[in-house]
PDB file of N, CA and C in Angstrom:
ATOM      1  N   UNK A   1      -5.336   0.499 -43.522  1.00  0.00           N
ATOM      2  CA  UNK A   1      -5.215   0.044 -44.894  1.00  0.00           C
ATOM      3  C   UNK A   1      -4.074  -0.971 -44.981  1.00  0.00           C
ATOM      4  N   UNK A   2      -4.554  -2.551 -45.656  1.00  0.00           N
ATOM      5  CA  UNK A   2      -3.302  -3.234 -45.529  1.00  0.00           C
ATOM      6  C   UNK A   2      -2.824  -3.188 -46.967  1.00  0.00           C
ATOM      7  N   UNK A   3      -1.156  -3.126 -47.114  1.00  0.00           N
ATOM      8  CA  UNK A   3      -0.993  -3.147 -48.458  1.00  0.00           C
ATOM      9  C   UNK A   3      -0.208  -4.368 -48.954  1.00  0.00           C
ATOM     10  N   UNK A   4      -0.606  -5.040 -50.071  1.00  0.00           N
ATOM     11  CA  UNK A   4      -0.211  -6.204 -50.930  1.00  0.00           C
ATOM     12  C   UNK A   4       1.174  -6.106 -51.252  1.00  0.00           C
ATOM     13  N   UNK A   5       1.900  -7.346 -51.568  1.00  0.00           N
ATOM     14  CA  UNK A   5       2.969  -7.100 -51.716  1.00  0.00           C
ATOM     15  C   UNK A   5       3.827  -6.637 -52.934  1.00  0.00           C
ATOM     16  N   UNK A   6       2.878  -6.568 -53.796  1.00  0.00           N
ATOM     17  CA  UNK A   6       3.504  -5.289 -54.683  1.00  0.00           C
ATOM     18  C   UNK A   6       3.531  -4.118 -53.987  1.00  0.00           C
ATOM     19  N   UNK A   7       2.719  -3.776 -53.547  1.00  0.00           N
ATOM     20  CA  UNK A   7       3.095  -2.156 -52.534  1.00  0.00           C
ATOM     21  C   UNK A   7       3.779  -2.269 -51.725  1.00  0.00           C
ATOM     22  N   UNK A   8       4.240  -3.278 -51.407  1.00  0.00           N
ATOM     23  CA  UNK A   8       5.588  -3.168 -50.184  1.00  0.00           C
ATOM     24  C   UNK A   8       6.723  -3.284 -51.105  1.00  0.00           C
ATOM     25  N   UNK A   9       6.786  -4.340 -52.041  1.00  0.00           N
ATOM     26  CA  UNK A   9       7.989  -4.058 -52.895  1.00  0.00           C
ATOM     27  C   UNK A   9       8.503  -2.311 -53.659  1.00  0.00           C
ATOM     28  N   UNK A  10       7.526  -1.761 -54.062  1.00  0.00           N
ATOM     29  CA  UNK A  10       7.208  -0.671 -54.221  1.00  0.00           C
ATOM     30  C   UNK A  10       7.765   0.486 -53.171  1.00  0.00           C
ATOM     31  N   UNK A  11       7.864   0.341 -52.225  1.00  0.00           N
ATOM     32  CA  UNK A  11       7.994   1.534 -50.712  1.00  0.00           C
ATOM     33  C   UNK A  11       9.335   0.252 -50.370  1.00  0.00           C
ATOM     34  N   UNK A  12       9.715  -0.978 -50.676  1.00  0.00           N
ATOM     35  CA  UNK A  12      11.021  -0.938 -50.380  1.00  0.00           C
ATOM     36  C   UNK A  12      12.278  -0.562 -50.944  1.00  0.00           C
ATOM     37  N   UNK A  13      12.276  -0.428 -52.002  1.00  0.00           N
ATOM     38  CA  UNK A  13      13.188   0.229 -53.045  1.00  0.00           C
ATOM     39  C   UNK A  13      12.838   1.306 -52.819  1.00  0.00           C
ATOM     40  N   UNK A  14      11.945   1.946 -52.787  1.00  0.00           N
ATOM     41  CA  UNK A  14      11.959   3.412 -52.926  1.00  0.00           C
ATOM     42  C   UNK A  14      12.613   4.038 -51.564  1.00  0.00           C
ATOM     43  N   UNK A  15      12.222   3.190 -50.432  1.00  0.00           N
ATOM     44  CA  UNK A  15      12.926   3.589 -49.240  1.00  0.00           C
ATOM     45  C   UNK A  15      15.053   3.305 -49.182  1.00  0.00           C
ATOM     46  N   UNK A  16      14.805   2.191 -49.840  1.00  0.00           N
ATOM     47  CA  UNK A  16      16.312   2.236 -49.965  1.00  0.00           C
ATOM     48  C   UNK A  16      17.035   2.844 -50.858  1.00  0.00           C
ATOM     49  N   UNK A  17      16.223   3.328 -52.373  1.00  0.00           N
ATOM     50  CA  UNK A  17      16.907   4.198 -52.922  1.00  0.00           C
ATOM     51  C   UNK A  17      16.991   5.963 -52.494  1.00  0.00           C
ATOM     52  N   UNK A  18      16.147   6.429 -51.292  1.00  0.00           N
ATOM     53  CA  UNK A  18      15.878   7.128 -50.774  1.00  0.00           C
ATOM     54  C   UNK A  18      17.483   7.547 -49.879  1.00  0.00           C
ATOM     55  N   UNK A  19      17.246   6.294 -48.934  1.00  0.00           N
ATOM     56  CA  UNK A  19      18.084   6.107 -48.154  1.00  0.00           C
ATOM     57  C   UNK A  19      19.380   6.152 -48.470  1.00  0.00           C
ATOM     58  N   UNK A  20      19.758   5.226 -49.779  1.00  0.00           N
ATOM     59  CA  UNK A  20      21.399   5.245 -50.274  1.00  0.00           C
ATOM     60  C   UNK A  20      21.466   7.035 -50.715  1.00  0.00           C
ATOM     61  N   UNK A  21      20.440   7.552 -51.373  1.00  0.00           N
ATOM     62  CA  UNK A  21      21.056   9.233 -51.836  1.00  0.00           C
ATOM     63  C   UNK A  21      20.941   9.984 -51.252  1.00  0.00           C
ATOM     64  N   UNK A  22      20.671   9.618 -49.628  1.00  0.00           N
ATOM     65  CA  UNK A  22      20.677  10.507 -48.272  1.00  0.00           C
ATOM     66  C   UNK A  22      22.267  10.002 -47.956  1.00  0.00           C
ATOM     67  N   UNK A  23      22.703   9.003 -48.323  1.00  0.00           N
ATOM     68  CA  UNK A  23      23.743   8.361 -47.690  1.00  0.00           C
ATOM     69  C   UNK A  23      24.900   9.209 -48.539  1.00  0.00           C
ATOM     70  N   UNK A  24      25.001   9.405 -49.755  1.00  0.00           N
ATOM     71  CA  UNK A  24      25.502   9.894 -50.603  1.00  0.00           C
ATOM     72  C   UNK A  24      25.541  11.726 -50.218  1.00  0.00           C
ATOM     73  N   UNK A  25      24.550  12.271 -50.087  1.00  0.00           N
ATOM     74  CA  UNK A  25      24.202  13.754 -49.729  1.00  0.00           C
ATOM     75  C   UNK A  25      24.751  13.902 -48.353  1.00  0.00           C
ATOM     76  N   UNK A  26      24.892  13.111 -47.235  1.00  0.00           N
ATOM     77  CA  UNK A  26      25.649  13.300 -46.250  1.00  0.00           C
ATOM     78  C   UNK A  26      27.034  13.137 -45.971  1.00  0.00           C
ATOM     79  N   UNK A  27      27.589  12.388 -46.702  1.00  0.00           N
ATOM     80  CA  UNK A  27      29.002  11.847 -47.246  1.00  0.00           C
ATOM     81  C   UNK A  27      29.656  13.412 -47.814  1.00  0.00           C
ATOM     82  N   UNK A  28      28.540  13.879 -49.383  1.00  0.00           N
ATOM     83  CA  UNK A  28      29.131  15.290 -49.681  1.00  0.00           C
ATOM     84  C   UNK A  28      28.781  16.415 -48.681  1.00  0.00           C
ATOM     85  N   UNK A  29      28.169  16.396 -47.868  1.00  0.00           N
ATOM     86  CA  UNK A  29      27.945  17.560 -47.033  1.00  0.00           C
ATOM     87  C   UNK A  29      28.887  17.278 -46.070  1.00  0.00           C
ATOM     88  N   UNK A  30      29.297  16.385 -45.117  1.00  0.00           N
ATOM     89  CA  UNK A  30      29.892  16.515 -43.747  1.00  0.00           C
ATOM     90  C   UNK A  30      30.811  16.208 -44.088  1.00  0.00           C
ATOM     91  N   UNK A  31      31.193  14.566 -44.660  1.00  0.00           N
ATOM     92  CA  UNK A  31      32.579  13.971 -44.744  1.00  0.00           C
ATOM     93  C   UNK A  31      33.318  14.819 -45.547  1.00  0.00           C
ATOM     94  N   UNK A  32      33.295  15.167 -46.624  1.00  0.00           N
ATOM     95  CA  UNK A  32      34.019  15.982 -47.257  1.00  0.00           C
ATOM     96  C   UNK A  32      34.376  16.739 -46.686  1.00  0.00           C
ATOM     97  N   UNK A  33      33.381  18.085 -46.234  1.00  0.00           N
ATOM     98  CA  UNK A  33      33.867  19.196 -45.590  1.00  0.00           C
ATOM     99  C   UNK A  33      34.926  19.127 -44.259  1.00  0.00           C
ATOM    100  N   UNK A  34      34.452  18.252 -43.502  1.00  0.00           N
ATOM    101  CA  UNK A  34      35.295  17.648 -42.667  1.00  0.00           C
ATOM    102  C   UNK A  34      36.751  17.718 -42.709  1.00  0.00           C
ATOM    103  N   UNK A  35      37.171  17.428 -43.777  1.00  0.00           N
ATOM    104  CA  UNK A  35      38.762  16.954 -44.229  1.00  0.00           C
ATOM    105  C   UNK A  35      38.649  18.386 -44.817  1.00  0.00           C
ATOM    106  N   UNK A  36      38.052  18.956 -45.299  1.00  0.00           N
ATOM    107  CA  UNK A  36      38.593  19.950 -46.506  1.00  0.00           C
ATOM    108  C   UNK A  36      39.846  20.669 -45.553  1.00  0.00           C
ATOM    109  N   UNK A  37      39.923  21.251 -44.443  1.00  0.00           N
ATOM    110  CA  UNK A  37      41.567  21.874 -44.256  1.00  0.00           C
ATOM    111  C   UNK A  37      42.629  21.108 -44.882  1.00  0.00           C
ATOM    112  N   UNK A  38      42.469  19.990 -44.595  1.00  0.00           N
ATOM    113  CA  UNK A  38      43.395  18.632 -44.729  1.00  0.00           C
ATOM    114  C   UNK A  38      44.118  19.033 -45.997  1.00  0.00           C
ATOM    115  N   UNK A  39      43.422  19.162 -47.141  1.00  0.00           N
ATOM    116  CA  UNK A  39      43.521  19.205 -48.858  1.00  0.00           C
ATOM    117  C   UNK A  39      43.412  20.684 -49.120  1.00  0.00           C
ATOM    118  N   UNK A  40      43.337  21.584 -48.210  1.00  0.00           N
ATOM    119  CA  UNK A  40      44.082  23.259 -48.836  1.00  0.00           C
ATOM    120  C   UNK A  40      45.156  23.264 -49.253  1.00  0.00           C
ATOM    121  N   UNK A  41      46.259  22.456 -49.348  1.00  0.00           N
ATOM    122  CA  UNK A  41      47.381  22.677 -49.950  1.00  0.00           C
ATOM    123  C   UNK A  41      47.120  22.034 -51.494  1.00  0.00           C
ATOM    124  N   UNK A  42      46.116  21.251 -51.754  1.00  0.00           N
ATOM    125  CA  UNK A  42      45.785  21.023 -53.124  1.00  0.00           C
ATOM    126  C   UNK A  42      45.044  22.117 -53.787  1.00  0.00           C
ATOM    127  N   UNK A  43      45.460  22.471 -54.979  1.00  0.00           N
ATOM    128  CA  UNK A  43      44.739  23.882 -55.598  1.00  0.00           C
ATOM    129  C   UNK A  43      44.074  23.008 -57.002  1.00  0.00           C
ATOM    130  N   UNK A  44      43.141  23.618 -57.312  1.00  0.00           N
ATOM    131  CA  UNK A  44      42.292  23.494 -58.278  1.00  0.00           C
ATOM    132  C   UNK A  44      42.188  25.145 -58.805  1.00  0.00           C
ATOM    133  N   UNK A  45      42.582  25.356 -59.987  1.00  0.00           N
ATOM    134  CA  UNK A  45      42.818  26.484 -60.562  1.00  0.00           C
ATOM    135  C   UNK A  45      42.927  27.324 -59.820  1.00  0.00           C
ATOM    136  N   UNK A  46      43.830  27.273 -59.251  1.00  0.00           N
ATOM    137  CA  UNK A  46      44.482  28.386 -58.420  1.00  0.00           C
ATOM    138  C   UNK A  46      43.604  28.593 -56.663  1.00  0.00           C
ATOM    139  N   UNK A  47      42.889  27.786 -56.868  1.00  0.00           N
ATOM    140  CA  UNK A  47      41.940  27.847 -55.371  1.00  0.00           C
ATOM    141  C   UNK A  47      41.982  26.141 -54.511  1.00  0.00           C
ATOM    142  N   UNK A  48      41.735  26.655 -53.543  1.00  0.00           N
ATOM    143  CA  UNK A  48      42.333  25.340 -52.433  1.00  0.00           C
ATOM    144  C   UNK A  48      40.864  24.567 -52.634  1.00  0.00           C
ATOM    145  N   UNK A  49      41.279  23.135 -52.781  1.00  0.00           N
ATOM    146  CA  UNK A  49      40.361  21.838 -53.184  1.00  0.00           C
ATOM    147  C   UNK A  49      39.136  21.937 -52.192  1.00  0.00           C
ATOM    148  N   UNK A  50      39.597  22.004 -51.101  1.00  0.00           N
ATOM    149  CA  UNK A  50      37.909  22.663 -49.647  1.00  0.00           C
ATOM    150  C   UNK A  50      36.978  23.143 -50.316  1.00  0.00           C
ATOM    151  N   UNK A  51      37.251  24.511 -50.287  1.00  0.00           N
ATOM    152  CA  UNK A  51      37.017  25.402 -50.955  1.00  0.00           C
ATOM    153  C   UNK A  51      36.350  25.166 -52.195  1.00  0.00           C
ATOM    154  N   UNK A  52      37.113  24.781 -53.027  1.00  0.00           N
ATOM    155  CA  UNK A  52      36.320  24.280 -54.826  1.00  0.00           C
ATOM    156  C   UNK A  52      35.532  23.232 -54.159  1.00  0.00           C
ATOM    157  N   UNK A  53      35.354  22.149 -53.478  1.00  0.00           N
ATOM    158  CA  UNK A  53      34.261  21.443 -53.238  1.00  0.00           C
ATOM    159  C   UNK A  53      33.028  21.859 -52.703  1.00  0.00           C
ATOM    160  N   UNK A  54      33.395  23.029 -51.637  1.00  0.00           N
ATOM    161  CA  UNK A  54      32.596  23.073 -51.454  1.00  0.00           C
ATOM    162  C   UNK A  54      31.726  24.414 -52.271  1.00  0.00           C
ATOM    163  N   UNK A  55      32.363  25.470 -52.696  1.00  0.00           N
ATOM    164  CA  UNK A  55      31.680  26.217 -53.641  1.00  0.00           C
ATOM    165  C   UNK A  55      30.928  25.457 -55.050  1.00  0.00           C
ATOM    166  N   UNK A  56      31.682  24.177 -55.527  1.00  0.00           N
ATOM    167  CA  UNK A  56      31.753  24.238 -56.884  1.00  0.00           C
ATOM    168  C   UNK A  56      31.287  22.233 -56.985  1.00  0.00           C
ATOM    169  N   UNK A  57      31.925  21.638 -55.918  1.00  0.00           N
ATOM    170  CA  UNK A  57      31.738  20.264 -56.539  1.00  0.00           C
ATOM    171  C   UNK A  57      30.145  19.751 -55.617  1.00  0.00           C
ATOM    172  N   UNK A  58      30.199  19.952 -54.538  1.00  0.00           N
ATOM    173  CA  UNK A  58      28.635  20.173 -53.494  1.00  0.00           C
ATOM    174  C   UNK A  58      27.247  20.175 -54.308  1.00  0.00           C
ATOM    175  N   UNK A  59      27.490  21.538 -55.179  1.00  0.00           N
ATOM    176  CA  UNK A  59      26.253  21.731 -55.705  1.00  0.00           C
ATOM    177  C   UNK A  59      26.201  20.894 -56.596  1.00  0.00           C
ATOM    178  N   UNK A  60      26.826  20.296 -57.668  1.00  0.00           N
ATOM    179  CA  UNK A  60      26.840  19.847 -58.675  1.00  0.00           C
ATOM    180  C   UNK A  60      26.467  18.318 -58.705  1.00  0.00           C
ATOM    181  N   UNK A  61      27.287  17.580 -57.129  1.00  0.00           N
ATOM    182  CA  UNK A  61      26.833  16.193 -56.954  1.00  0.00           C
ATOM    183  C   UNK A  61      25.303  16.239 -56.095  1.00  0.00           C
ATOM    184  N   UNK A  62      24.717  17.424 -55.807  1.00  0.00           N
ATOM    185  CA  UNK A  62      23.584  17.806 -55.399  1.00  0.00           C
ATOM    186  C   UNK A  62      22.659  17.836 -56.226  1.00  0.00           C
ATOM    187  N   UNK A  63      22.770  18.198 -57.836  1.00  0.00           N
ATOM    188  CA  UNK A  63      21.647  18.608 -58.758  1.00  0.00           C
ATOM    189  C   UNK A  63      22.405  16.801 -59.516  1.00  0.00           C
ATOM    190  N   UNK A  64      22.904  16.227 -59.609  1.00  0.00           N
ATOM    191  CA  UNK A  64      22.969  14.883 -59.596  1.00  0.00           C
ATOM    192  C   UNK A  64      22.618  13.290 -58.917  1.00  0.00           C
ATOM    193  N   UNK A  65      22.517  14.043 -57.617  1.00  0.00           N
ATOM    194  CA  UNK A  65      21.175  13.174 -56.787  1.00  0.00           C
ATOM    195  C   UNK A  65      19.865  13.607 -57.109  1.00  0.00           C
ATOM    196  N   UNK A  66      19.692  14.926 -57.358  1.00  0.00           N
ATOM    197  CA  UNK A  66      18.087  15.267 -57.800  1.00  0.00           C
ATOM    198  C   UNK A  66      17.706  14.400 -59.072  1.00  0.00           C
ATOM    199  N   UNK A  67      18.353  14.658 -60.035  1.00  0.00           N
ATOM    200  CA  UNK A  67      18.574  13.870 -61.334  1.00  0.00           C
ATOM    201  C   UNK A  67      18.341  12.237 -61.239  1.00  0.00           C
ATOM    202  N   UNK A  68      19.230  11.327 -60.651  1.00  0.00           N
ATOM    203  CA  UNK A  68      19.526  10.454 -60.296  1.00  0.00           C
ATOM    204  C   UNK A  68      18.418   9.632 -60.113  1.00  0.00           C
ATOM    205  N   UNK A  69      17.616  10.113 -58.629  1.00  0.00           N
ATOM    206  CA  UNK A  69      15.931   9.626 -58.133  1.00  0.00           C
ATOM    207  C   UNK A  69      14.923   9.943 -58.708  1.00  0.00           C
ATOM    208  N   UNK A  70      15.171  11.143 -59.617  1.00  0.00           N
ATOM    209  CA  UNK A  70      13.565  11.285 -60.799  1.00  0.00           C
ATOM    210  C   UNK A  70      13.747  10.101 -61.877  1.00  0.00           C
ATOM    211  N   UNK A  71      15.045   9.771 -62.251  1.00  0.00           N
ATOM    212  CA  UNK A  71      14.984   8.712 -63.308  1.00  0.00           C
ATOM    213  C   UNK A  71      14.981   7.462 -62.629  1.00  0.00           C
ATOM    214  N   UNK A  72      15.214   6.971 -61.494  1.00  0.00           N
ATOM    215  CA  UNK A  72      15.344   6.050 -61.063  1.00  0.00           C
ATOM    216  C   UNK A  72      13.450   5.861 -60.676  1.00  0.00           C
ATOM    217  N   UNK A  73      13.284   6.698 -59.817  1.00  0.00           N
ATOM    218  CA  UNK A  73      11.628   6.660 -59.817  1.00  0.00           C
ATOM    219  C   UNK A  73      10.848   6.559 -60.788  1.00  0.00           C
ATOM    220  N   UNK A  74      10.863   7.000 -61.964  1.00  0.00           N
ATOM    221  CA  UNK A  74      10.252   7.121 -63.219  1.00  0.00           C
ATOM    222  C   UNK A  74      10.315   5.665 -63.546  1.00  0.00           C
ATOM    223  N   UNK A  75      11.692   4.797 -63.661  1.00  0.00           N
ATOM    224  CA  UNK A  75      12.003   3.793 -64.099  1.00  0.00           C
ATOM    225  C   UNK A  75      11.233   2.708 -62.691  1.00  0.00           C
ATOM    226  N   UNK A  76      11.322   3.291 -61.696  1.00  0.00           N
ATOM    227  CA  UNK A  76      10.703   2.396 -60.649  1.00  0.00           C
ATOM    228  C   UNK A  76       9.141   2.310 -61.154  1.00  0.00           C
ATOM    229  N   UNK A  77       8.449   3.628 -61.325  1.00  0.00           N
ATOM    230  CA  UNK A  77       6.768   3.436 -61.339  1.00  0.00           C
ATOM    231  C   UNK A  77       6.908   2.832 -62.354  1.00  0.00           C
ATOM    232  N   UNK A  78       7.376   2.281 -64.269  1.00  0.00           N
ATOM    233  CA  UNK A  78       7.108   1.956 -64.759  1.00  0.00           C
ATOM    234  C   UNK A  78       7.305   0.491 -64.863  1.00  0.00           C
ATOM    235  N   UNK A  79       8.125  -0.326 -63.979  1.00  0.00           N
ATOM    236  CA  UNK A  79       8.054  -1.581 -63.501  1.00  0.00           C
ATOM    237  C   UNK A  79       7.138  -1.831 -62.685  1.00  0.00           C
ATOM    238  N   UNK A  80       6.594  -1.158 -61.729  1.00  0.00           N
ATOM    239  CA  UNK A  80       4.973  -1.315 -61.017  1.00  0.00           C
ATOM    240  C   UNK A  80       3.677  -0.394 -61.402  1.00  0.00           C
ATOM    241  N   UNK A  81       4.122  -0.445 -62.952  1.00  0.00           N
ATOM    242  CA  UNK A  81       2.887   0.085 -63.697  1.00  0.00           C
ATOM    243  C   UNK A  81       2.089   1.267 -62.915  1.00  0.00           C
ATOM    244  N   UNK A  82       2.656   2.153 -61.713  1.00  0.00           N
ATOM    245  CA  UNK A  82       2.061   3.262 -61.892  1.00  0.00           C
ATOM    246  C   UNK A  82       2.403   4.967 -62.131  1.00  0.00           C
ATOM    247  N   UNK A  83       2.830   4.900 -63.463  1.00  0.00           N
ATOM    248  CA  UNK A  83       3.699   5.986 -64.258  1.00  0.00           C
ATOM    249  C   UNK A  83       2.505   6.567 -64.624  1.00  0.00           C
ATOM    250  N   UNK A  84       2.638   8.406 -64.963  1.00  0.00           N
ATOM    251  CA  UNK A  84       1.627   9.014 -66.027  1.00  0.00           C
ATOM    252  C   UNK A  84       1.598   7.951 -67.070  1.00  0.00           C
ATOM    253  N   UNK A  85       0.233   7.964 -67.677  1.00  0.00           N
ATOM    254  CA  UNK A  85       0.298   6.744 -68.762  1.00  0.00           C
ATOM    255  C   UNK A  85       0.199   8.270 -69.922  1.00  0.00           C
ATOM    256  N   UNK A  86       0.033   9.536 -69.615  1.00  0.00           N
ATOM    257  CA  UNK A  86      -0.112  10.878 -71.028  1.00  0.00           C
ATOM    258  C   UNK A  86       1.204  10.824 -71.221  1.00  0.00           C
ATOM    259  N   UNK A  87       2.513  10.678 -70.534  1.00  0.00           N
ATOM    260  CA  UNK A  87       3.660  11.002 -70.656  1.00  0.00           C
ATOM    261  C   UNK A  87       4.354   9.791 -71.136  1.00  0.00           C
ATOM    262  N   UNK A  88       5.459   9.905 -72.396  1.00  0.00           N
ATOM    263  CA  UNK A  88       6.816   9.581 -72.943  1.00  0.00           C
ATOM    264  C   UNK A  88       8.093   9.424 -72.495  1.00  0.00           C
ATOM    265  N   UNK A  89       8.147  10.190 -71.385  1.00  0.00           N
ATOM    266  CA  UNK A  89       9.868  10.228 -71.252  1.00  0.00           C
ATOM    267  C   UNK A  89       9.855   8.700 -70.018  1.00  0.00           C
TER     268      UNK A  89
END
């Protein structure tokens, strides 16, 4: 199947916006954790900054990349016109 170049424009953004919030999700998973001994002497309500990142700030920039690519996709299919056409948001 060959595809036109709206469908490649289409799968190139989507691959690079893919790609940058893999880039982002690996940054909070490794790099951070990485250093976190480094920043135990920083406390965040009474608990060492590692620690609060990784219990507390991880998940949160996690359900913010989920967030992030549904609106960005949503906003992508409706510039290449293929969005639910029943749906509003």
């Amino acid at each position: 199947m060959q595809l036109d170049e709206r469908q490649r424009g289409y799968w190139r953004r989507n691959l690079w916006l893919t790609a940058w919030l893999l880039g982002v999700w690996f940054f909070v998973s490794f790099v951070i954790s990485y250093f976190a001994r480094e920043v135990e002497h920083i406390l965040v309500l009474g608990i060492p900054l590692g620690f609060y990142m990784g219990a507390q700030g991880a998940p949160l920039i996690y359900l913010l990349i989920v967030w992030w690519y549904a609106r960005q996709m949503n906003e992508l299919d409706r510039d290449y016109g293929v969005h639910d056409a029943d749906r509003d948001d």
